[in-house]
N, C-alpha and C. Protein backbone atom coordinates (compact mmCIF):
# COMPACT_ATOMS: atom_id res chain seq x y z
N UNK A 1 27.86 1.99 2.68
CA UNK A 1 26.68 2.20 1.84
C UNK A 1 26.70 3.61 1.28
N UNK A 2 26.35 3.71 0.34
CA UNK A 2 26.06 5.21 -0.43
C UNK A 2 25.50 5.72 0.43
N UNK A 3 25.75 7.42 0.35
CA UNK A 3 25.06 8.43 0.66
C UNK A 3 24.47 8.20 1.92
N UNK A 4 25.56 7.21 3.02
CA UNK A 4 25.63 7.06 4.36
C UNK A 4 25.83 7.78 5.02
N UNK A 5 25.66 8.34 6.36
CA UNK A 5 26.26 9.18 7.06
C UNK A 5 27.58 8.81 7.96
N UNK A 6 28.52 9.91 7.49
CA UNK A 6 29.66 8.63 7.80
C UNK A 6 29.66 8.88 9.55
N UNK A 7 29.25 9.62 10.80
CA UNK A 7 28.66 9.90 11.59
C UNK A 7 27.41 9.19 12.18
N UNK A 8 27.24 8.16 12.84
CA UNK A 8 25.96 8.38 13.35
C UNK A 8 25.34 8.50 14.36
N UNK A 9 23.65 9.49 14.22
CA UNK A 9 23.44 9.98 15.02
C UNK A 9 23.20 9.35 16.41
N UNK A 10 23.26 10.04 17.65
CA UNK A 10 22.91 9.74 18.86
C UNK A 10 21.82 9.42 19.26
N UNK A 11 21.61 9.03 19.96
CA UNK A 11 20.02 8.83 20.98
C UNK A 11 19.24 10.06 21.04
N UNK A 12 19.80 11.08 21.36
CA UNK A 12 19.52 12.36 21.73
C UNK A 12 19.12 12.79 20.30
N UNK A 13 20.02 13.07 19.88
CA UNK A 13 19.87 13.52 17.95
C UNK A 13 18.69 12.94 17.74
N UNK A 14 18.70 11.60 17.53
CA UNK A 14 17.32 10.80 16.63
C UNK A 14 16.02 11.44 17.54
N UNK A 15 16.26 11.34 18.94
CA UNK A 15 14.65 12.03 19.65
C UNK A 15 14.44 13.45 19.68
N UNK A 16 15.71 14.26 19.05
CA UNK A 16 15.24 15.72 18.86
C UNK A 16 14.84 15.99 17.67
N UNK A 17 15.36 15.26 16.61
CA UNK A 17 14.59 15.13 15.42
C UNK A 17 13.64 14.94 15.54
N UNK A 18 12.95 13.35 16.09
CA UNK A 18 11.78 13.46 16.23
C UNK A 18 10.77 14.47 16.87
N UNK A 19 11.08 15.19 17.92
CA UNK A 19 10.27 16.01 18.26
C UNK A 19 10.55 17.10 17.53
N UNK A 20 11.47 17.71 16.71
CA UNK A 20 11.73 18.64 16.19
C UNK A 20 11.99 18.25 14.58
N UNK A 21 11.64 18.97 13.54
CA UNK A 21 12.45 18.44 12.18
C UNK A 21 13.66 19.11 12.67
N UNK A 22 14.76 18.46 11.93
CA UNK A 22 15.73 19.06 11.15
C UNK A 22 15.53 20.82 10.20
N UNK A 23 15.01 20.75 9.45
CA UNK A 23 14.38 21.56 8.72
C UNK A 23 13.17 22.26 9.66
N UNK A 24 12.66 23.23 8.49
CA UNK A 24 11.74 23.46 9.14
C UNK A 24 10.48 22.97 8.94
N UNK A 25 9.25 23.17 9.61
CA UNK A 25 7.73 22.65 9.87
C UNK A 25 7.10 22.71 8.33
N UNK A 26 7.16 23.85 7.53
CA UNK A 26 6.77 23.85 6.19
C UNK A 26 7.37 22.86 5.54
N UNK A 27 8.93 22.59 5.36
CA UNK A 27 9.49 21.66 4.27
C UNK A 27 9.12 19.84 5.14
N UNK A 28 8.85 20.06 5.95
CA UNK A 28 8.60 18.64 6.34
C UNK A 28 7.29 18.31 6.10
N UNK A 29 6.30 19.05 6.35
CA UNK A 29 5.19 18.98 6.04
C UNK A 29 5.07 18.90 4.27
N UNK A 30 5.56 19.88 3.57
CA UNK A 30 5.45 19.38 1.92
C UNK A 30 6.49 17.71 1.54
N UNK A 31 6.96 17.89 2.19
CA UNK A 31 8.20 16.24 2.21
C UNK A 31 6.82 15.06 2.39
N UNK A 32 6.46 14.86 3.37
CA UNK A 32 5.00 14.07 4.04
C UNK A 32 3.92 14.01 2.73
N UNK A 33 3.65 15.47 2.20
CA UNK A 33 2.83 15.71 1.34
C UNK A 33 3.15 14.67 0.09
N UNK A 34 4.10 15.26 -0.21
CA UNK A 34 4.46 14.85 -1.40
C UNK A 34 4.64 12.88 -1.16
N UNK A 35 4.87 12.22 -0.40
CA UNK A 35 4.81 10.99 0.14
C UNK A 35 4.01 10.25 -0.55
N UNK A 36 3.14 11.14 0.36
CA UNK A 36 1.16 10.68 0.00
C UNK A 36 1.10 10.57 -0.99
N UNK A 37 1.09 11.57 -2.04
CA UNK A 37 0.79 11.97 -3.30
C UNK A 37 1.44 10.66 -4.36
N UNK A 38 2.63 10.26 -3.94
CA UNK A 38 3.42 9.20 -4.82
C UNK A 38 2.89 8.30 -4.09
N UNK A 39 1.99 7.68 -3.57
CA UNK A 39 2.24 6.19 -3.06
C UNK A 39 1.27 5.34 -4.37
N UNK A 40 1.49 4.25 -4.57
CA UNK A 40 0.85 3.72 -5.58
C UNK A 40 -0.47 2.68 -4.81
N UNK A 41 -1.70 3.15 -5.13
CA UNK A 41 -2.26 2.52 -4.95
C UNK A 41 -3.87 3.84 -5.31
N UNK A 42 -5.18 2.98 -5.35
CA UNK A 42 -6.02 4.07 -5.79
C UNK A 42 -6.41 5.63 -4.17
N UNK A 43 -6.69 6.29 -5.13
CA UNK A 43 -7.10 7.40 -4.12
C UNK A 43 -8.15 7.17 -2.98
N UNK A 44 -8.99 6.32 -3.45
CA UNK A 44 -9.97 5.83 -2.25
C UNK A 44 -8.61 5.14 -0.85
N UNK A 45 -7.95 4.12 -1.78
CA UNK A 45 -7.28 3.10 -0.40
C UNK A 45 -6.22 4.58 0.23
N UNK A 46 -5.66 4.97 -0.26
CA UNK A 46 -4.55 6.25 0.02
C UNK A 46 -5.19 6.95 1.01
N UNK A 47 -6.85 7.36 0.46
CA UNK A 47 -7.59 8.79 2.10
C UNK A 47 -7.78 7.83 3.27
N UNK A 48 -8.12 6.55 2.78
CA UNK A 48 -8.80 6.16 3.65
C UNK A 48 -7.58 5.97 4.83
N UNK A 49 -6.34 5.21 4.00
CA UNK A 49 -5.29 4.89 5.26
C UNK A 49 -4.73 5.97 6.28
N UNK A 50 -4.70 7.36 5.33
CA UNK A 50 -4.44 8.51 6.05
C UNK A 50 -5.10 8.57 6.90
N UNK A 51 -6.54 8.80 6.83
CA UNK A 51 -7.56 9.09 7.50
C UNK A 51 -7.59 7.89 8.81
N UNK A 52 -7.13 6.76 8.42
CA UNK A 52 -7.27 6.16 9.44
C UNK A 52 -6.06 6.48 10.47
N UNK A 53 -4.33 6.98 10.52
CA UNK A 53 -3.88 7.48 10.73
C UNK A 53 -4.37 8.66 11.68
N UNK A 54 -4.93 9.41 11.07
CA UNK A 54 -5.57 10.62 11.71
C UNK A 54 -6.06 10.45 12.91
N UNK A 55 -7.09 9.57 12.42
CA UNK A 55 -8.01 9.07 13.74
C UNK A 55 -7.20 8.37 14.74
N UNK A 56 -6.21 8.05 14.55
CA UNK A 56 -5.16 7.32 15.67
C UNK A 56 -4.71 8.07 16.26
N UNK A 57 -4.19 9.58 15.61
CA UNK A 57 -3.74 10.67 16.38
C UNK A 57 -4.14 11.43 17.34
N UNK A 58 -6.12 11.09 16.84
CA UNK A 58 -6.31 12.00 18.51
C UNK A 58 -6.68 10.96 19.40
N UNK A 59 -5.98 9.83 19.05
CA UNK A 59 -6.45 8.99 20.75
C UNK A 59 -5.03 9.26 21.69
N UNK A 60 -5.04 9.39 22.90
CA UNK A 60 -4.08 9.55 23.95
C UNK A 60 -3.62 8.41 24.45
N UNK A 61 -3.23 7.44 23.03
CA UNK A 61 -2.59 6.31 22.88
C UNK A 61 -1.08 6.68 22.55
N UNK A 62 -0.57 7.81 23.45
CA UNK A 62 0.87 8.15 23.11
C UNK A 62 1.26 6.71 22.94
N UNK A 63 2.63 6.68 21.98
CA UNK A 63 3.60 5.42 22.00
C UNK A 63 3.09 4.28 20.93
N UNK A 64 1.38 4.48 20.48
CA UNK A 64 0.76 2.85 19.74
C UNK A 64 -0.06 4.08 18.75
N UNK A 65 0.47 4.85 18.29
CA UNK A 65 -0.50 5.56 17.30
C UNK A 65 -0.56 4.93 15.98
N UNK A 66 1.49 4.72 15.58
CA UNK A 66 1.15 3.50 14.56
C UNK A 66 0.42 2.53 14.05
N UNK A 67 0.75 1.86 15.18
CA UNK A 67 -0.09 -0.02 15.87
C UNK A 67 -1.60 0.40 15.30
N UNK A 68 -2.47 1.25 16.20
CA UNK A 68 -3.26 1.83 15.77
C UNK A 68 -4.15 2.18 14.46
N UNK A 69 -2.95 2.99 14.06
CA UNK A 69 -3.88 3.43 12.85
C UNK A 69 -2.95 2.38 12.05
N UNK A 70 -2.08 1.68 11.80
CA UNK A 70 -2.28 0.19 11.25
C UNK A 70 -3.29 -0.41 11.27
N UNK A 71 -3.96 -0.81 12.81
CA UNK A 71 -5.39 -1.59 12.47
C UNK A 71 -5.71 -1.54 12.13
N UNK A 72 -6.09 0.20 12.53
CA UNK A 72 -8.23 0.42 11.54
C UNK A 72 -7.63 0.84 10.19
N UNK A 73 -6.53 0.87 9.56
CA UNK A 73 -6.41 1.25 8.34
C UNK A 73 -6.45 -0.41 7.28
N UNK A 74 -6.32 -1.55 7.94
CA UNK A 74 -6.29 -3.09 8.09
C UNK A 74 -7.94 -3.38 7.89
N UNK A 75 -8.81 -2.73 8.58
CA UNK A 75 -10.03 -2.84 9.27
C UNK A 75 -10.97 -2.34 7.90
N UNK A 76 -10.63 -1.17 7.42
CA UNK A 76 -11.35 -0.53 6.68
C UNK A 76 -10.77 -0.30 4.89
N UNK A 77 -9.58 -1.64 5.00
CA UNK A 77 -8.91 -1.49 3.42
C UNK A 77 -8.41 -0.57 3.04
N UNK A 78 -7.77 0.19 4.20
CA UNK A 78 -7.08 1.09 3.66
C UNK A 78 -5.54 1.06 3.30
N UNK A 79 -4.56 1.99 2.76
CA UNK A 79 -3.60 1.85 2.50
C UNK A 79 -2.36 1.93 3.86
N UNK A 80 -1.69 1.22 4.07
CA UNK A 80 -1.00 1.27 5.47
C UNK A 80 0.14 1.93 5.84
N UNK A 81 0.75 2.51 4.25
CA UNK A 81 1.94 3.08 4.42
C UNK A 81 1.36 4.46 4.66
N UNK A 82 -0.05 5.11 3.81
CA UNK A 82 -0.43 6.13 4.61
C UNK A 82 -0.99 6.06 6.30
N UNK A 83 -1.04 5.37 6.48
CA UNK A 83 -2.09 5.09 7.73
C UNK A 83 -0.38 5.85 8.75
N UNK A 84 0.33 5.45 8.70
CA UNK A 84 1.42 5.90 8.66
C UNK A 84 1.85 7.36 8.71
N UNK A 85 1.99 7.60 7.30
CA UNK A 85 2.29 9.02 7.34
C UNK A 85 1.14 9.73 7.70
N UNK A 86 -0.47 9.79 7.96
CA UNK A 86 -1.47 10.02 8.51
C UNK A 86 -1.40 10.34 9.95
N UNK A 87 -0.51 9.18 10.56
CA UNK A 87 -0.38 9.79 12.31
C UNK A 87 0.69 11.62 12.30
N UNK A 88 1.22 11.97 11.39
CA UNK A 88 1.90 12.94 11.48
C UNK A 88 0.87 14.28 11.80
N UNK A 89 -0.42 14.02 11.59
CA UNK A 89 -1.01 15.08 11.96
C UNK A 89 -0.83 15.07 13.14
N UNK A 90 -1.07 13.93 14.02
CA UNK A 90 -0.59 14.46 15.43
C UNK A 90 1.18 14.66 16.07
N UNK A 91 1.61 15.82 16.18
CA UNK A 91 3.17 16.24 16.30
C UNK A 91 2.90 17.20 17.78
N UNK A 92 4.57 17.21 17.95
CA UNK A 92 4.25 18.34 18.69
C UNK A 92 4.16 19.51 19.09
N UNK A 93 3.04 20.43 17.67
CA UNK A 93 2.86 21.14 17.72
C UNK A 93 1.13 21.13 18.13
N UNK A 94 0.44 20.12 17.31
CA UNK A 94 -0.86 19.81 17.48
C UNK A 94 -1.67 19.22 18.73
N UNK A 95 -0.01 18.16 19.30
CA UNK A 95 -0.91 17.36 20.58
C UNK A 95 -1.71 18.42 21.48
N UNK A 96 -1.01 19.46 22.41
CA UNK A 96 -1.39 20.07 23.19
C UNK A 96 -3.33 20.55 22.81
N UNK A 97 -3.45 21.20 21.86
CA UNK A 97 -5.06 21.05 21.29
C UNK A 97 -5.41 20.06 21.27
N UNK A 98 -5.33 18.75 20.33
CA UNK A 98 -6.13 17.73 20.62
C UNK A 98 -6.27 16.74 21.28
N UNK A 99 -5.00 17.09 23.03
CA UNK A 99 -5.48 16.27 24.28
C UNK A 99 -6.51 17.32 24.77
N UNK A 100 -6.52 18.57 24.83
CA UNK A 100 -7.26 19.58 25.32
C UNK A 100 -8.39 19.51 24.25
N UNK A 101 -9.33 19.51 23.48
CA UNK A 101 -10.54 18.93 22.79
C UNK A 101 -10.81 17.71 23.08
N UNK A 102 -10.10 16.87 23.28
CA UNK A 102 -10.34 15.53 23.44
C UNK A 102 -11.05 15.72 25.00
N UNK A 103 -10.41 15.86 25.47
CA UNK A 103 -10.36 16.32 27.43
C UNK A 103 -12.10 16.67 27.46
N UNK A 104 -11.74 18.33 26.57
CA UNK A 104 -13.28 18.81 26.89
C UNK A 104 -14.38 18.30 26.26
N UNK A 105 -14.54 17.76 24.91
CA UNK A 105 -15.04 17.04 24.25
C UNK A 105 -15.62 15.32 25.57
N UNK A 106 -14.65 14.95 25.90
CA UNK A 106 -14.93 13.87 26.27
C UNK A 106 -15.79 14.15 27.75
N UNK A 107 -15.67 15.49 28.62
CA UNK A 107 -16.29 15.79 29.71
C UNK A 107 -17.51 16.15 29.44
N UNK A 108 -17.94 16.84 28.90
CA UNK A 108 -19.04 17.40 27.85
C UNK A 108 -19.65 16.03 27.31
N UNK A 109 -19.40 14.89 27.06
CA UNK A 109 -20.13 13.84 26.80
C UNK A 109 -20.51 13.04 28.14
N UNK A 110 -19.76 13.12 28.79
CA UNK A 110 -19.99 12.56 30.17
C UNK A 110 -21.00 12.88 31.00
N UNK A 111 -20.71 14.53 31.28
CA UNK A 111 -21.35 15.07 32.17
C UNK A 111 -22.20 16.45 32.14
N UNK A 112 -22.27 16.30 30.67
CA UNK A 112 -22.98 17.37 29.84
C UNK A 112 -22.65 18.81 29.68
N UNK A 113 -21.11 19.11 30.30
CA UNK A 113 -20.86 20.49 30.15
C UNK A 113 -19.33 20.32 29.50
N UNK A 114 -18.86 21.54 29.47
CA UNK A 114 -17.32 21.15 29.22
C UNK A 114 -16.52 22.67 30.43
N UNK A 115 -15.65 22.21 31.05
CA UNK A 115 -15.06 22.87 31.58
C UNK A 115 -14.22 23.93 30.68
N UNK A 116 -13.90 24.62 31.27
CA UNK A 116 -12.82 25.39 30.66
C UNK A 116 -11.35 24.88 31.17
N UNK A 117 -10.81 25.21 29.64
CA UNK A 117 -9.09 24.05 30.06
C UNK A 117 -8.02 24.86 28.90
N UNK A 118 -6.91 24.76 29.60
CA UNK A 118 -5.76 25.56 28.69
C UNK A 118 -4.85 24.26 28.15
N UNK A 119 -5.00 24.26 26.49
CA UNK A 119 -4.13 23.07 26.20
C UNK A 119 -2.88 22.93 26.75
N UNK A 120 -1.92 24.40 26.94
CA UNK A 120 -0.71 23.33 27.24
C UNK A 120 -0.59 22.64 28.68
N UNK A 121 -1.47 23.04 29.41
CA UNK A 121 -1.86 22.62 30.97
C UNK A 121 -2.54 21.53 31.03
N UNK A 122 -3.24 20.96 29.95
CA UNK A 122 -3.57 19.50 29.78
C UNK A 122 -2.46 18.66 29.30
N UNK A 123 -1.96 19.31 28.25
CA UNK A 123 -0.55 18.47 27.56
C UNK A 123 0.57 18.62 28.79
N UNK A 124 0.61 18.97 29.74
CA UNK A 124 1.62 19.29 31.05
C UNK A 124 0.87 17.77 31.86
N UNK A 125 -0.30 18.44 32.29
CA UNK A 125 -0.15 16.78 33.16
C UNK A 125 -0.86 15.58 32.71
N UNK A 126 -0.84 15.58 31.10
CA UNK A 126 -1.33 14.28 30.42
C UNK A 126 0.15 13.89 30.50
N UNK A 127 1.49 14.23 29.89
CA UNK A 127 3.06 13.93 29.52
C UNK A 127 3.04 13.57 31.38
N UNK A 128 2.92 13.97 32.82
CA UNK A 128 3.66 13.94 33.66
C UNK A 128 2.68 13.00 34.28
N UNK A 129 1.25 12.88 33.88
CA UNK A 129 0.42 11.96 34.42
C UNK A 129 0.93 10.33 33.94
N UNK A 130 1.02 10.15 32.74
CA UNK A 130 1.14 9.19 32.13
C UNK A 130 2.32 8.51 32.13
N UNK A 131 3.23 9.41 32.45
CA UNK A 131 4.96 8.69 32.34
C UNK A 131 4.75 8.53 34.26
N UNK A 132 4.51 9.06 34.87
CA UNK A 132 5.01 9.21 36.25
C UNK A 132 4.05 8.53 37.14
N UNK A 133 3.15 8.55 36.78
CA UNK A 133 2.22 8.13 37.34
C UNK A 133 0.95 6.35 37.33
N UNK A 134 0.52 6.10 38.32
CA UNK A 134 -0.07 4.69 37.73
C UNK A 134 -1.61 4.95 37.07
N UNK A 135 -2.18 3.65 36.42
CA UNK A 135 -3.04 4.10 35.73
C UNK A 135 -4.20 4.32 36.62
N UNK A 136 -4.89 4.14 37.27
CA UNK A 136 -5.87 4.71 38.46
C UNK A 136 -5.39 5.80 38.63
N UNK A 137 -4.35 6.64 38.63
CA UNK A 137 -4.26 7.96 39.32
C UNK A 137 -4.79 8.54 37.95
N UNK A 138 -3.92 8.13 36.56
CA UNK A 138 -4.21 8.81 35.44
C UNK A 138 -5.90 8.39 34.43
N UNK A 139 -6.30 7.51 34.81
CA UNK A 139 -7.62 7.32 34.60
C UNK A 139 -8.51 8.51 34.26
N UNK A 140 -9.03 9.08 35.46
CA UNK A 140 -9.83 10.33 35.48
C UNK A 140 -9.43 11.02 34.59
N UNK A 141 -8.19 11.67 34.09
CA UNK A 141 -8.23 12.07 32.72
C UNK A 141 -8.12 11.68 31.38
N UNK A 142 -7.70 10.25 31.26
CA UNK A 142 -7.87 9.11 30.72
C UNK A 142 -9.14 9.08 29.70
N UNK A 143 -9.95 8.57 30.52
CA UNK A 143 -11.33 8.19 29.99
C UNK A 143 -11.92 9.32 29.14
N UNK A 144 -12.02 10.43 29.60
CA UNK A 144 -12.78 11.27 29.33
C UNK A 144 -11.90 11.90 28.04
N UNK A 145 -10.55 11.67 27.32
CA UNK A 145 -9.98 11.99 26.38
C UNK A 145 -10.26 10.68 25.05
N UNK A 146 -10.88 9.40 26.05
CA UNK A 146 -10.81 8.35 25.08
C UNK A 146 -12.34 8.56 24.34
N UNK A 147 -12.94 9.14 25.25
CA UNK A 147 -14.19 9.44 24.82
C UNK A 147 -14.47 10.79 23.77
N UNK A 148 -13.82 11.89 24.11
CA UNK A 148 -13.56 12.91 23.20
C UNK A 148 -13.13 12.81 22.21
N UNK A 149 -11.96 11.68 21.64
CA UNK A 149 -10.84 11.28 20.94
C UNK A 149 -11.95 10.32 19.90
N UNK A 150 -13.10 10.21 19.96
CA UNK A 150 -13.90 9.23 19.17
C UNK A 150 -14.50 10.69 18.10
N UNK A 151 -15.29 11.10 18.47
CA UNK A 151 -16.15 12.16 17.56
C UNK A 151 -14.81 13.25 16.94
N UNK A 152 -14.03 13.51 17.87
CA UNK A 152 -12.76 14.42 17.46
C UNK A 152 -12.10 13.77 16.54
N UNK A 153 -11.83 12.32 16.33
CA UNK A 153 -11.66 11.79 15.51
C UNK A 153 -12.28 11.56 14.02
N UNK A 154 -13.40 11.21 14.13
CA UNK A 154 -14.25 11.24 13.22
C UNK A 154 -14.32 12.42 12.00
N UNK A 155 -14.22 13.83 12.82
CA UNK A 155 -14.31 14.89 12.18
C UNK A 155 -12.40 14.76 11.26
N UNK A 156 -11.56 15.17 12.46
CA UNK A 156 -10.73 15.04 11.25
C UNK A 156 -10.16 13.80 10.42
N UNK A 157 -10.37 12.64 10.58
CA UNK A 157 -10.66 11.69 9.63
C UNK A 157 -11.31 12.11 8.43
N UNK A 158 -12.43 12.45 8.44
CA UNK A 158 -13.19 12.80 7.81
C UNK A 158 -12.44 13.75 6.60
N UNK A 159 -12.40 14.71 7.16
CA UNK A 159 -11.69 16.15 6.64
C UNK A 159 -10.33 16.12 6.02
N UNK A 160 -9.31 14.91 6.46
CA UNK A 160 -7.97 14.45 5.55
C UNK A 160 -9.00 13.51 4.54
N UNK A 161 -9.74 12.76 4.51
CA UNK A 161 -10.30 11.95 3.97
C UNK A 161 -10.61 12.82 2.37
N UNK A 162 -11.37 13.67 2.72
CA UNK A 162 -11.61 14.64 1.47
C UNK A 162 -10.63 15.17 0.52
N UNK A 163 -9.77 16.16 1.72
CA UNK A 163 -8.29 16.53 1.23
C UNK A 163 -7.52 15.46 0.47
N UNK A 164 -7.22 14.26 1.25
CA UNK A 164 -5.84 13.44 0.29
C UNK A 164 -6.63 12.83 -0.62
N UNK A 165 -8.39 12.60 -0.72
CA UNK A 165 -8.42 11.89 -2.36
C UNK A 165 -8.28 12.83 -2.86
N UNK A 166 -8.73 13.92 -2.95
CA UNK A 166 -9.15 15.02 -4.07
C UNK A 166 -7.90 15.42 -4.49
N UNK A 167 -6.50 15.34 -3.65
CA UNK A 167 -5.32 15.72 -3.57
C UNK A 167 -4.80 14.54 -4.79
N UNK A 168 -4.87 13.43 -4.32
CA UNK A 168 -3.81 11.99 -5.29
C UNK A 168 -4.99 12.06 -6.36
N UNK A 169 -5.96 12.13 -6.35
CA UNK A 169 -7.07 12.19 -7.62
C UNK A 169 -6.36 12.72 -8.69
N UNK A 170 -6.20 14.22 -8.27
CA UNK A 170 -5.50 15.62 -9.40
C UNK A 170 -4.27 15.01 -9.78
N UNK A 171 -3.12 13.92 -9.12
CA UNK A 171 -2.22 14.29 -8.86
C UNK A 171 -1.91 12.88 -9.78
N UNK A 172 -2.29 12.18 -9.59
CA UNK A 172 -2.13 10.50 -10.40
C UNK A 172 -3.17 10.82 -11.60
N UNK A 173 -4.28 12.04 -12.04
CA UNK A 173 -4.96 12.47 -13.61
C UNK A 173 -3.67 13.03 -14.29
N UNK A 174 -3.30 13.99 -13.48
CA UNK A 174 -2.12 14.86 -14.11
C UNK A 174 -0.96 13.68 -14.55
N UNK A 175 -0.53 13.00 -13.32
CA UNK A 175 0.49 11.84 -13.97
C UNK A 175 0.26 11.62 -15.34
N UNK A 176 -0.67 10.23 -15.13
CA UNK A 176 -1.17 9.74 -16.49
C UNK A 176 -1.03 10.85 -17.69
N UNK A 177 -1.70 11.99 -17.70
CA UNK A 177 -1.76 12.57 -18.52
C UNK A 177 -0.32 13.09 -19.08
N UNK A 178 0.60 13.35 -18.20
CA UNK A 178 1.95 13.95 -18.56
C UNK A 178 2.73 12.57 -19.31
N UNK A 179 2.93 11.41 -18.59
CA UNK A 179 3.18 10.29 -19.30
C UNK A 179 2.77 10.04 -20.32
N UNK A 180 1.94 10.24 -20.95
CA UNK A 180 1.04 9.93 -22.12
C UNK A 180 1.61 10.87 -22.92
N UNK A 181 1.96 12.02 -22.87
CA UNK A 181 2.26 12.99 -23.45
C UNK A 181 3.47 12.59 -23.71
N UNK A 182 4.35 12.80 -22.74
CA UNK A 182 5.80 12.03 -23.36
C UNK A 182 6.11 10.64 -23.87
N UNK A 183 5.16 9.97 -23.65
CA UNK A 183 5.42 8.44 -24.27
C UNK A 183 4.98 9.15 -25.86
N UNK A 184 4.06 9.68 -26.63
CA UNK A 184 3.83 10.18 -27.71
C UNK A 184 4.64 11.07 -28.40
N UNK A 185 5.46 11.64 -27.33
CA UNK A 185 6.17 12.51 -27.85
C UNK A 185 7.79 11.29 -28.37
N UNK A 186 7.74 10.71 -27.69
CA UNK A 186 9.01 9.82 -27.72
C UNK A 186 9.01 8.51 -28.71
N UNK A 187 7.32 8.20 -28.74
CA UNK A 187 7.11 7.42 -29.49
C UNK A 187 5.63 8.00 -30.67
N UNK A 188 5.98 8.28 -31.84
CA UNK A 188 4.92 9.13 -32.40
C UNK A 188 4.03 7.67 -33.16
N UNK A 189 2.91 8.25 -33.36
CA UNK A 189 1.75 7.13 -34.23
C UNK A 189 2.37 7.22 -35.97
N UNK A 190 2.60 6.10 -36.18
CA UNK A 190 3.02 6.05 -37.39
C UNK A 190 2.49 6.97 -38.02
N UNK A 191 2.51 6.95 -39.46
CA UNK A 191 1.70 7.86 -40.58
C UNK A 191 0.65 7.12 -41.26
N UNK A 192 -0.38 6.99 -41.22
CA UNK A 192 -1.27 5.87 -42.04
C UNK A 192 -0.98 6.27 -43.51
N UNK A 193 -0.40 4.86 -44.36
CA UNK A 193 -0.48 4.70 -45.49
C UNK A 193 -1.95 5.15 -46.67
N UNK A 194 -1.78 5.98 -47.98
CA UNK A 194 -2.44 6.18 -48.17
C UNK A 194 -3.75 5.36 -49.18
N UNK A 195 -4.49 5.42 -48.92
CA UNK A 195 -5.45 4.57 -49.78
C UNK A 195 -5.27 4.21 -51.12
N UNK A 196 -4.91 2.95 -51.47
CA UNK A 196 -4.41 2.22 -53.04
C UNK A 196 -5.82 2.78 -53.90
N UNK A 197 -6.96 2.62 -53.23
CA UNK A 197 -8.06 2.86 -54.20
C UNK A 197 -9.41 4.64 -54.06
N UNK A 198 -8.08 4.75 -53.05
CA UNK A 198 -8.77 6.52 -53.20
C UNK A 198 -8.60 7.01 -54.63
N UNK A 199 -7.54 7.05 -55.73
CA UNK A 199 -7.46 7.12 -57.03
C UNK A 199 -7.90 6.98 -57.72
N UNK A 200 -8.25 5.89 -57.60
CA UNK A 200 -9.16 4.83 -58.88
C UNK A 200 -10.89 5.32 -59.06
């Protein structure tokens, strides 16, 4: 196949990519951007799928964030290929904060206060709770992230929601408008013939 790699990558490779770009954090992030921006469909269905995405990211549904924000992006008519590129807000640079908001957020709804908590010490034994452990042991921190992970959600849902219409809005006006320009330029309006009885 074209522009195959005549190499391919390992097990290892494909999961350090994933946790790591290739590149760096800026060009992957404008790569993602720019995604969004081209997908065809209106700006309402586009925020909304992101946004539903989003909201998948802060649940501590490691492994089904997709699945996820597939649904509610299914649920609420949104677009699915963003719903998609939408879970990228949660990476791993972000998880460690929003299991740790989620955490305190969700204790603070429970039990009306919020402890004090150091994200990467939540992201330490959410990763060693959850792989190593059964779900009754990991519960207790469980719940109280599924509960945080609702309003924490909401907000940044919300907040890509704004960003990617206002973003594909500008971005599919400008299209149109540049197309239009070169279709005129490529194809000009005839010359209107002049009036037989303007003379007379």
């Amino acid at each position: 196949m074209l522009f195959q790699r005549r190499q391919k990558p390992t097990r290892i490779e494909r999961l350090r990519v994933a946790v790591w770009p290739r590149n760096s954090w800026s060009r992957s992030t404008r790569y993602f951007g720019k995604r969004v921006l081209r997908l065809t469909a209106t700006p309402h269905a586009i925020a909304l799928g992101f946004a539903a995405g989003a909201f998948a990211s802060c649940t501590p549904l490691v492994g089904f964030h997709f699945l996820t924000g597939f649904a509610i992006a299914f649920l609420v008519r949104g677009n699915l290929i963003a719903s998609a590129l939408g879970t990228s807000v949660g990476n791993p640079l972000t998880f460690p904060f929003i299991w740790a908001f989620t955490f305190k957020i969700g204790q603070w709804i429970l039990h009306g206060q919020a402890p004090e908590t150091d994200p990467h010490q939540v992201h330490r034994q959410f990763q060693h709770g959850l792989f190593e452990s059964s779900l009754d042991a990991v519960w207790p921190m469980l719940k109280p992230m599924f509960v945080g992970a609702v309003p924490l959600g909401l907000v940044v849902g919300s907040v890509s929601y704004a960003v990617v219409y206002k973003s594909v809005e500008i971005y599919q006006r400008r299209r149109k408008q540049s197309l239009a320009t070169k279709g005129n330029r490529l194809y000009p309006a005839p010359a209107t013939a002049p009036d037989e009885d303007s003379g007379a």
